[in-house]
Protein backbone atom coordinates (compact mmCIF):
# COMPACT_ATOMS: atom_id res chain seq x y z
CA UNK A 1 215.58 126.22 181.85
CA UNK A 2 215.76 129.00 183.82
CA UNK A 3 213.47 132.39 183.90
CA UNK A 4 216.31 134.03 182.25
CA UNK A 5 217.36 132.05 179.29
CA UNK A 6 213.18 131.60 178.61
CA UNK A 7 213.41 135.53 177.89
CA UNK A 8 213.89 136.37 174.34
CA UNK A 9 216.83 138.88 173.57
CA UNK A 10 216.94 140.66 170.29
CA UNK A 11 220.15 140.39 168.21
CA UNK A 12 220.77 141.83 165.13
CA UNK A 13 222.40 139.51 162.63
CA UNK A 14 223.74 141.57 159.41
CA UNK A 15 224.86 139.24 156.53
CA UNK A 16 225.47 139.87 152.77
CA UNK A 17 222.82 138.04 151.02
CA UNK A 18 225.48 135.32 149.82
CA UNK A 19 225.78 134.44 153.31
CA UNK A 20 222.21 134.39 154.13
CA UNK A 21 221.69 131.65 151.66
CA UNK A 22 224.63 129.92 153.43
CA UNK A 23 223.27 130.07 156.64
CA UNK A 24 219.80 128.49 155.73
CA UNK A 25 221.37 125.92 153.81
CA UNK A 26 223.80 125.41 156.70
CA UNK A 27 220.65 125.08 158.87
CA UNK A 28 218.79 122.84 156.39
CA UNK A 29 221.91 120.56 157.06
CA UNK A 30 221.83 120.68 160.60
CA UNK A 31 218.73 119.63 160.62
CA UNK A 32 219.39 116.35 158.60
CA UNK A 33 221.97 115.61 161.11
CA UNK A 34 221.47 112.37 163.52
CA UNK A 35 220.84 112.68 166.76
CA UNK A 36 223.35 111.02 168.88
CA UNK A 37 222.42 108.50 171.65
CA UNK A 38 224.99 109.99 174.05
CA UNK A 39 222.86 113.16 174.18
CA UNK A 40 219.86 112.91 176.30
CA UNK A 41 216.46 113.01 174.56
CA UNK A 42 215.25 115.83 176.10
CA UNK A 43 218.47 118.28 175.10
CA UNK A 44 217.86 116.74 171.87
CA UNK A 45 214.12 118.19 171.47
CA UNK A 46 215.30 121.52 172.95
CA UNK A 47 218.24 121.55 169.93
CA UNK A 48 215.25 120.66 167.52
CA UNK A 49 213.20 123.34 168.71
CA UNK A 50 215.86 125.91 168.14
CA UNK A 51 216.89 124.73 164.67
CA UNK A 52 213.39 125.29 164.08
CA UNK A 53 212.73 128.67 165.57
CA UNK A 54 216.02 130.11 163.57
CA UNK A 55 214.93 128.68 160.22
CA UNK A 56 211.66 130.24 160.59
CA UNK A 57 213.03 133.83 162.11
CA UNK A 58 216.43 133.28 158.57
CA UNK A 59 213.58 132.15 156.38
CA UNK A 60 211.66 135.78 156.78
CA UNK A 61 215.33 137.59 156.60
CA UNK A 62 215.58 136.04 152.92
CA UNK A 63 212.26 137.07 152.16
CA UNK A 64 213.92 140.75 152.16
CA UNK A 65 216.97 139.59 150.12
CA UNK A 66 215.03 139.22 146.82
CA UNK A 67 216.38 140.95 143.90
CA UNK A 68 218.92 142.25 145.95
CA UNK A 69 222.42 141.29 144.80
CA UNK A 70 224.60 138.98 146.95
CA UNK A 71 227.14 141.19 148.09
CA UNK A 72 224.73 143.86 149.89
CA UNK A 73 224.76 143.72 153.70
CA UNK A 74 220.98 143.02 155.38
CA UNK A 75 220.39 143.68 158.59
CA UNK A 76 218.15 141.47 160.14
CA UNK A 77 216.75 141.68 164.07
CA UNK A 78 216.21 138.21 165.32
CA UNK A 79 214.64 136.98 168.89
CA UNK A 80 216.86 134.88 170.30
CA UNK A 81 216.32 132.53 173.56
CA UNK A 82 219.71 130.95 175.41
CA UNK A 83 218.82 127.62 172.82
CA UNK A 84 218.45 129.56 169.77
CA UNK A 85 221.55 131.41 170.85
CA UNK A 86 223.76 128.30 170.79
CA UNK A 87 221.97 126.48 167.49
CA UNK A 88 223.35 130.14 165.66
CA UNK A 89 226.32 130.16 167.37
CA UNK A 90 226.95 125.92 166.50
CA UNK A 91 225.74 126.93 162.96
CA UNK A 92 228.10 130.11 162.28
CA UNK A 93 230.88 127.77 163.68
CA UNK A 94 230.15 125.45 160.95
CA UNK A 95 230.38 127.28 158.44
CA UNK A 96 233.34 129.03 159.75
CA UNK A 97 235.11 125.77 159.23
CA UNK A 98 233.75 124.92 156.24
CA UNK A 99 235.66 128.24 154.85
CA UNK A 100 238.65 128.00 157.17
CA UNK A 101 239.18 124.22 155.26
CA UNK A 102 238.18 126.07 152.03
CA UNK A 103 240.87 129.09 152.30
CA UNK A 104 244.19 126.53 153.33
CA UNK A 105 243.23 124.83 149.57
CA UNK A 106 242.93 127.79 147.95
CA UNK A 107 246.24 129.11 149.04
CA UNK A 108 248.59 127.41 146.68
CA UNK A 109 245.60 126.97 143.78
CA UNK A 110 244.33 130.24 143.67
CA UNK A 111 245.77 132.78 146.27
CA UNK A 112 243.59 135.87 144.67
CA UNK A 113 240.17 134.12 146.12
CA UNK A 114 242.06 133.82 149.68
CA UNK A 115 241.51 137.66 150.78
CA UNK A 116 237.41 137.45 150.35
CA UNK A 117 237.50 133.78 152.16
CA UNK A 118 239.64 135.30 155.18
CA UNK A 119 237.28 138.19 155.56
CA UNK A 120 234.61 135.99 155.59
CA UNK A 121 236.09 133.76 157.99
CA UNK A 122 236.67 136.67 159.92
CA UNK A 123 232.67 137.74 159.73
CA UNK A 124 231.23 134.19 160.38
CA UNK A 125 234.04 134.78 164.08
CA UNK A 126 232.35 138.30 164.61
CA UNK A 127 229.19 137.03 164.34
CA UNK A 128 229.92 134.03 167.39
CA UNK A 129 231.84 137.16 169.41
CA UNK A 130 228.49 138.79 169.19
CA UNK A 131 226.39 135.98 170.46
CA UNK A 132 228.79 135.06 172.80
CA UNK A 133 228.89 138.64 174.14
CA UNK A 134 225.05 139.23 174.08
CA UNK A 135 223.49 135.70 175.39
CA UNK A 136 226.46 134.15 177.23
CA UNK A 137 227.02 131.10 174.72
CA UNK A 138 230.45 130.40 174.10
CA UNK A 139 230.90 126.62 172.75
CA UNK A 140 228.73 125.09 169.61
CA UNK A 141 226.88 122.13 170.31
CA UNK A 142 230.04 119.57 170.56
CA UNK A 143 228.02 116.95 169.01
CA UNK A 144 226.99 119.13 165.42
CA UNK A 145 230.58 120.11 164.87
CA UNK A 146 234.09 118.59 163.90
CA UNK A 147 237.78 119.43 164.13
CA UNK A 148 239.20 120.84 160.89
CA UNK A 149 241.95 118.55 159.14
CA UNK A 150 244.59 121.12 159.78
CA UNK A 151 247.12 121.99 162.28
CA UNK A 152 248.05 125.33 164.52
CA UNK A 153 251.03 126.28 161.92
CA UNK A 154 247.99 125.58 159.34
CA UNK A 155 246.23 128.48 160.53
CA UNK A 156 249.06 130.45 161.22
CA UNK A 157 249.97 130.38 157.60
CA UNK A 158 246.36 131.58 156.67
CA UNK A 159 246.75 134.53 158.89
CA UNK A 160 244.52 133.32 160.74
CA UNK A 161 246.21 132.01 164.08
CA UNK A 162 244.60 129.83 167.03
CA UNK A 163 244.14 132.52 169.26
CA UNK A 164 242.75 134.88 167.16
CA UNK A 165 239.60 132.86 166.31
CA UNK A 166 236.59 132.38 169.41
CA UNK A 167 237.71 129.60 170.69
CA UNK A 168 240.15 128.95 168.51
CA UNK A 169 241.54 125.90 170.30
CA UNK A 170 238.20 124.06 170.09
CA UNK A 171 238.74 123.94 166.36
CA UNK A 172 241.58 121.50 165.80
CA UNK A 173 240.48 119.11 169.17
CA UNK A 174 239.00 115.96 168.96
């Protein structure tokens, strides 16, 4: 690792509460996921590292979310290394795709919950255009993450096109 990505940049991550919770139980799941033999042991112990690091730094945000109700924005400045970067980036990516799936149901069932999903979808995207801006990360790690079960025209009739999205392509590819 190089001098530079070992320095610790400060990023400020502002949530609602609601998605706080998401993103530590997002995290939780990450770290339940299997490692995969194709990626090298040591990149492996560096990914653990970071999962670890970013509980620990979205555990103490929550700790300031108590009694506060789960629409309110909070702030929170974070420490953030080139590793830790990418694990938040990979993570916000996640759950990106986890709404993006949960919006294209919703659109014949229930079309008055679409607006909040799509502005969430649009926040969780932000949030990656921020990191990606700040630390240099671009991609999630390829191994934590899969491709959505919908197509280009999918998206497009979300509102949400391709192109509009941080790498936007990387979402429907195998």
């Amino acid at each position: 690792m190089s001098t530079q990505n070992a320095q610790p940049k400060r990023f400020t991550l502002s949530l609602t509460v609601a998605q706080w919770h998401l993103l530590a139980t997002e995290l939780l799941t990450m770290e339940q996921a299997p490692h995969q033999p194709t990626v090298p042991v040591e990149k492996q112990l560096e990914r653990d590292r970071a999962g670890e690091q970013l509980q620990i730094q979205v555990t103490a945000a929550l700790e300031q979310t108590r009694d506060l109700p789960e629409s309110q924005t909070v702030p929170w400045t974070m420490a953030l290394v080139r590793s830790t970067a990418k694990y938040l980036l990979t993570a916000c990516d996640r759950l990106r795709r986890v709404t993006l799936q949960h919006a294209f149901g919703l659109r014949a069932q229930t079309p008055a919950e679409l607006p909040p999903r799509l502005v969430e979808i649009r926040a969780w995207d932000a949030t990656m255009r921020e990191l990606s801006h700040q630390h240099g990360v671009i991609h999630p790690l390829a191994e934590m993450v899969v491709p959505l079960r919908l197509s280009e025209a999918d998206l497009e009739v979300l509102g949400v096109p391709c192109e509009s999205l941080l790498n936007g392509e990387d979402l429907l590819a195998l």
